[in-house]
Protein backbone atom coordinates (compact mmCIF):
# COMPACT_ATOMS: atom_id res chain seq x y z
CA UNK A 1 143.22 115.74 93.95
CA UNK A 2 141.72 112.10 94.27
CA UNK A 3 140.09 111.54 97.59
CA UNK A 4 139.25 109.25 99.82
CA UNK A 5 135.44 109.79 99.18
CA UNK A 6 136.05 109.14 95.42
CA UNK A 7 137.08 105.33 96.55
CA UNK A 8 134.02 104.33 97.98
CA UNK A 9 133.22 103.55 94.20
CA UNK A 10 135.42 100.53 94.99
CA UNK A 11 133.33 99.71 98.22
CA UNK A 12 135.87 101.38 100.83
CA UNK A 13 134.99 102.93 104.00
CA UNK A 14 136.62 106.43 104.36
CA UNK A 15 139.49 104.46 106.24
CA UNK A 16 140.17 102.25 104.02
CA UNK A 17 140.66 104.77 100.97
CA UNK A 18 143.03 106.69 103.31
CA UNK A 19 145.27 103.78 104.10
CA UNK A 20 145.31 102.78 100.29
CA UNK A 21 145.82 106.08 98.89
CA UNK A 22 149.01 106.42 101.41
CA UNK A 23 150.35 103.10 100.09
CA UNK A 24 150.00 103.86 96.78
CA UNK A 25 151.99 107.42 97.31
CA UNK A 26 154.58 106.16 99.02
CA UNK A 27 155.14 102.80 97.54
CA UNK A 28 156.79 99.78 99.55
CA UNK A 29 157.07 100.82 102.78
CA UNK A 30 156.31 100.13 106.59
CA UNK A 31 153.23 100.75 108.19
CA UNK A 32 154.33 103.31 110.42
CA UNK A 33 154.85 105.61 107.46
CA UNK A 34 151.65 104.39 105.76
CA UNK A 35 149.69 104.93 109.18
CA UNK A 36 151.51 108.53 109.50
CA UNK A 37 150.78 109.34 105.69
CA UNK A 38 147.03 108.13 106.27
CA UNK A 39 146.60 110.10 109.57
CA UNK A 40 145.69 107.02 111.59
CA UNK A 41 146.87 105.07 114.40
CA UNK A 42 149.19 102.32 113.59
CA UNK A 43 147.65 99.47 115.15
CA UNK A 44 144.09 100.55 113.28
CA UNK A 45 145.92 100.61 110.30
CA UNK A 46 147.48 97.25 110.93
CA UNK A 47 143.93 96.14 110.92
CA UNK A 48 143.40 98.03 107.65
CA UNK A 49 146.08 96.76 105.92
CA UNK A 50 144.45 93.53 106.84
CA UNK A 51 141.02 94.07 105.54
CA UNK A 52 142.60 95.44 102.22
CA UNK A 53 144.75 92.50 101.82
CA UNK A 54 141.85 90.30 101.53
CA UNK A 55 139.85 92.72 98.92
CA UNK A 56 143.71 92.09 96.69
CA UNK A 57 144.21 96.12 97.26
CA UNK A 58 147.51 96.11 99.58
CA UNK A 59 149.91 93.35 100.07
CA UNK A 60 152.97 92.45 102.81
CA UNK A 61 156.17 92.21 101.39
CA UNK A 62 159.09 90.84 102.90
CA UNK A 63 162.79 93.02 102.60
CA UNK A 64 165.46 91.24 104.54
CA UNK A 65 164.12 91.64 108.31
CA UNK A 66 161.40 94.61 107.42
CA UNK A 67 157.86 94.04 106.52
CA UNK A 68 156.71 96.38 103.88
CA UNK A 69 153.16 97.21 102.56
CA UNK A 70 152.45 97.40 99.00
CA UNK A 71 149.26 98.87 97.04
CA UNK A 72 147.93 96.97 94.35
CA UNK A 73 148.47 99.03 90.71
CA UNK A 74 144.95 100.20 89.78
CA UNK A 75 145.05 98.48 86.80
CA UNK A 76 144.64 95.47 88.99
CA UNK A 77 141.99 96.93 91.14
CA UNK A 78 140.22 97.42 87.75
CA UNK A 79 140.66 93.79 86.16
CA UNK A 80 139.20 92.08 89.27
CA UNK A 81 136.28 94.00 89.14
CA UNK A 82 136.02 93.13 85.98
CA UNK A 83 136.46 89.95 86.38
CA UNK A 84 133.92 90.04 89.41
CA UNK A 85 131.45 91.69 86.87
CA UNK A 86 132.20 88.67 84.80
CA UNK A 87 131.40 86.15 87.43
CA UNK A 88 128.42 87.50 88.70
CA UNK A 89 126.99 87.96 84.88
CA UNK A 90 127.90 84.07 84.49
CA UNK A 91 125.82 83.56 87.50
CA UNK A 92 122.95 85.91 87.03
CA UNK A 93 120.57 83.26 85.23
CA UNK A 94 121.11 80.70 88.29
CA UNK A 95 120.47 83.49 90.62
CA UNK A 96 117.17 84.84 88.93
CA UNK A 97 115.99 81.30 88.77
CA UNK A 98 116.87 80.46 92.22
CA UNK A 99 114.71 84.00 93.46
CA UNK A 100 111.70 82.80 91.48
CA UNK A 101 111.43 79.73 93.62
CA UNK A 102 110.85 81.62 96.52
CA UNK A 103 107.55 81.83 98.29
CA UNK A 104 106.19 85.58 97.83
CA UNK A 105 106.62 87.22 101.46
CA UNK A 106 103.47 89.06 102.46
CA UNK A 107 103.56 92.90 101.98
CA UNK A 108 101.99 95.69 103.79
CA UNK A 109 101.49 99.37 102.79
CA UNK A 110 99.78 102.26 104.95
CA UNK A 111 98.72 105.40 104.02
CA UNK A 112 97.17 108.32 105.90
CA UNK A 113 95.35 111.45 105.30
CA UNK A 114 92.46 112.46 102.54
CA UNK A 115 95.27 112.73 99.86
CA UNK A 116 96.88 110.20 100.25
CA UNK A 117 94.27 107.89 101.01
CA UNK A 118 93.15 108.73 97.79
CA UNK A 119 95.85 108.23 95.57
CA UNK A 120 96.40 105.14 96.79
CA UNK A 121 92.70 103.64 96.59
CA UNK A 122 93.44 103.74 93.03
CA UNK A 123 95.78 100.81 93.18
CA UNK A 124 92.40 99.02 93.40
CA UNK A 125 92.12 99.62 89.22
CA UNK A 126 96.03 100.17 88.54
CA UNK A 127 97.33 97.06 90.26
CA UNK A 128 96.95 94.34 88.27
CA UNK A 129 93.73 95.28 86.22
CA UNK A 130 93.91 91.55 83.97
CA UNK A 131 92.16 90.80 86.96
CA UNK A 132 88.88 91.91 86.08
CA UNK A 133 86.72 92.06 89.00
CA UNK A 134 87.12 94.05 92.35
CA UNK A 135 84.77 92.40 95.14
CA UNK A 136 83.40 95.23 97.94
CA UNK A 137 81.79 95.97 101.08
CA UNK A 138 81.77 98.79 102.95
CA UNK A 139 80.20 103.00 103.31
CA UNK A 140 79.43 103.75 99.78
CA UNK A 141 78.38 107.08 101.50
CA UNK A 142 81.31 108.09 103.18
CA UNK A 143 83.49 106.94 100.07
CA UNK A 144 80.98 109.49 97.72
CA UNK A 145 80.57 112.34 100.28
CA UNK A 146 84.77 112.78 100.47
CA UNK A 147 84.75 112.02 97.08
CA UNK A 148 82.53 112.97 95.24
CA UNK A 149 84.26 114.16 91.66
CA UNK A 150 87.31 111.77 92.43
CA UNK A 151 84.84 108.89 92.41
CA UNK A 152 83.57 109.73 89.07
CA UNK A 153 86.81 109.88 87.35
CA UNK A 154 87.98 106.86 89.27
CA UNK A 155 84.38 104.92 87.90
CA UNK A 156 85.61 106.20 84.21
CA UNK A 157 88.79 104.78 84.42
CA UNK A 158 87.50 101.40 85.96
CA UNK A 159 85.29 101.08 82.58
CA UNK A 160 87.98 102.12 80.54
CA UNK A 161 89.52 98.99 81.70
CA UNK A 162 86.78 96.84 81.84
CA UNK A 163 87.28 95.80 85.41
CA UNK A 164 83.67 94.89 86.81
CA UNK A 165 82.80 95.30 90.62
CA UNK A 166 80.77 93.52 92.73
CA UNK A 167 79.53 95.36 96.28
CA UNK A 168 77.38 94.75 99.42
CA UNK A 169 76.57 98.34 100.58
CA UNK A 170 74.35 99.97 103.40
CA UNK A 171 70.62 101.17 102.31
CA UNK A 172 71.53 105.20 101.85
CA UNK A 173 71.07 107.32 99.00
CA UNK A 174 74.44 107.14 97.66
CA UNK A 175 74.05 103.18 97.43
CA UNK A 176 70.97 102.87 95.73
CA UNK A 177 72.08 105.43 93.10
CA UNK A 178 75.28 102.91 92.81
CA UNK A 179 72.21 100.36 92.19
CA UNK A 180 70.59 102.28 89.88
CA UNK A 181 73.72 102.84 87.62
CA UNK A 182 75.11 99.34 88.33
CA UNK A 183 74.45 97.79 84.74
CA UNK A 184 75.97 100.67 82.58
CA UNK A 185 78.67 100.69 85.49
CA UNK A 186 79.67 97.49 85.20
CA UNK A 187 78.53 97.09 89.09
CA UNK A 188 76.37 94.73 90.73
CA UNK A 189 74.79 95.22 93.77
CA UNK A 190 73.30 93.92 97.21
CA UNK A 191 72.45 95.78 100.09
CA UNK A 192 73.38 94.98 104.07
CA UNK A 193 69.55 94.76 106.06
CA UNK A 194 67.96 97.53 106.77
CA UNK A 195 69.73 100.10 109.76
CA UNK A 196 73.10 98.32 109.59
CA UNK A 197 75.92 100.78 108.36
CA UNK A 198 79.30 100.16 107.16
CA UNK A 199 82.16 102.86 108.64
CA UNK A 200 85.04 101.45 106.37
CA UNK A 201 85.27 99.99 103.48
CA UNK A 202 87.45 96.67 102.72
CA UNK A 203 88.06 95.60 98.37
CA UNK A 204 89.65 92.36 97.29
CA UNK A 205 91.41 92.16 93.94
CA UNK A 206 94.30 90.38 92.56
CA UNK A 207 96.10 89.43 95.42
CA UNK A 208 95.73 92.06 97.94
CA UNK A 209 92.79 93.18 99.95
CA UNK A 210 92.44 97.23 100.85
CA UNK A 211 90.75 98.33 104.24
CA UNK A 212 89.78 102.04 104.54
CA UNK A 213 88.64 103.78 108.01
CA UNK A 214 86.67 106.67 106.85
CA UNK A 215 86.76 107.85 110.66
CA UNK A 216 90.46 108.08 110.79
CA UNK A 217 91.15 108.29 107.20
CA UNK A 218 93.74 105.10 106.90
CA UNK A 219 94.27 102.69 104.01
CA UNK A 220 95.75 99.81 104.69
CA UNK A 221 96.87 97.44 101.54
CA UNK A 222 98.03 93.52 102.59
CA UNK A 223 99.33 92.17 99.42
CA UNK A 224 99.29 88.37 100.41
CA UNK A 225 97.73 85.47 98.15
CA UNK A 226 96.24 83.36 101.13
CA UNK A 227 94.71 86.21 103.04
CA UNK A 228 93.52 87.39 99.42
CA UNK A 229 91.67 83.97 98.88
CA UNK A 230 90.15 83.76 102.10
CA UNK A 231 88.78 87.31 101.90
CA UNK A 232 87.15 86.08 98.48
CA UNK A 233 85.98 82.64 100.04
CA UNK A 234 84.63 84.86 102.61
CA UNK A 235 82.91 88.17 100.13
CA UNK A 236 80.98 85.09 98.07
CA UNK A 237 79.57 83.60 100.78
CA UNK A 238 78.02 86.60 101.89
CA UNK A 239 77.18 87.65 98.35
CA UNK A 240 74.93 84.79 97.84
CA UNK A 241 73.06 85.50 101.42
CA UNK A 242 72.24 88.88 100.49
CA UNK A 243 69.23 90.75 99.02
CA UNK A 244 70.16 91.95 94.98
CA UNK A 245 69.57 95.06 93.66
CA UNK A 246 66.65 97.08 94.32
CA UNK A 247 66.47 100.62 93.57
CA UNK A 248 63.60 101.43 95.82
CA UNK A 249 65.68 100.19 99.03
CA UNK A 250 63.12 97.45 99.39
CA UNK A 251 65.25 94.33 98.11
CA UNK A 252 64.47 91.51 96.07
CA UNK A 253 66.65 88.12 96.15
């Protein structure tokens, strides 16, 4: 038996369906027997009758001094859908061009905990990797400690796509071994002075910039083009006041 459920197909609420189904059953008739045939009070369904009227599903008919409700045949239901499906098709190219105008709004995503803080530092190489270059700063240590086989498949990935990576890093031994494999890495490095440590990394690419807190283990992508720019603006002019790669963790310009 067809239920009122089975109408929200049509984009009815659950009243609605009722007081159409009961119009339908009982043909022209008043809305005390629809509302009684519907289970719902008669001034609701007055309301309902209403609502339906405007979607072209019930009508108000006139028989000498009674008013009657009528349901729209389905067959009607079904060709203005169709011809809804029609309009909106016709419209669709207007539409799409209209959204593309629009300014990009700025998008955050957070994510929490070791696993997924790790899946989702590989957006870094997945999102948009035409981009070619990821510029870094932060605790190569604490990245390669938690890490330390999920870095290595994530560093043979990044050369499979030929995305290159540029990062300012403490003096530890995890960073000058990042140094030491920078060229057949497709990494170049420069090192923060001597006894300052990063606790959280932060990478710009495309146009999003990724934070991590190692401490609390939180990723935090913005995906925003002006707060990507500035970030870059902001990575090269500390990249060209740095010391360049030295293996030996003295530093040479």
């Amino acid at each position: 038996m067809l239920s009122s459920q089975q109408l929200a197909e049509f984009g009815l609420n659950d009243k609605e369906a009722r007081v159409y189904l009961a119009a339908l059953s009982l043909g022209p008739d008043s809305i005390q027997n629809v509302a009684k045939r519907a289970n719902i009070h008669r001034v609701t369904t007055y309301d309902i009758a209403a609502s339906l009227n405007q979607k072209g599903m019930i009508k108000e008919i006139t028989q000498g001094k009674k008013r009657l409700f009528v349901a729209a045949e389905p067959e009607k239901i079904l060709r203005d859908l169709n011809d809804k499906q029609r309009t909106i098709q016709s419209l669709l190219p207007e539409l799409k061009a209209l959204q593309s105008k629009a300014k990009p709004r700025p998008k955050i995503m957070y994510y929490e905990g070791r696993k997924a803080v790790w899946e989702a530092y590989q957006d870094r190489i997945r999102y948009k990797p035409e981009s070619k270059e990821n510029l870094v700063y932060g605790s190569s240590e604490s990245l390669l400690k938690t890490y330390p086989l999920g870095f290595k498949k994530f560093t043979k990935e990044r050369l499979q796509k030929g995305i290159r990576s540029r990062i300012i890093v403490e003096r530890s031994k995890s960073g000058f071994k990042e140094a030491k494999d920078a060229a057949r890495e497709l990494r170049e490095v420069k090192f923060l002075p001597q006894g300052i440590h990063f606790k959280a990394n932060t990478i710009i690419y495309a146009d999003r910039v990724m934070t991590i807190s190692w401490e609390s283990m939180l990723l935090v992508i913005t995906e925003d083009q002006a707060n990507a720019e500035n970030q870059r603006i902001l990575f090269k002019l500390l990249w060209e006041q740095m010391k360049g790669n030295d293996n030996d963790g003295k530093g040479t310009k």
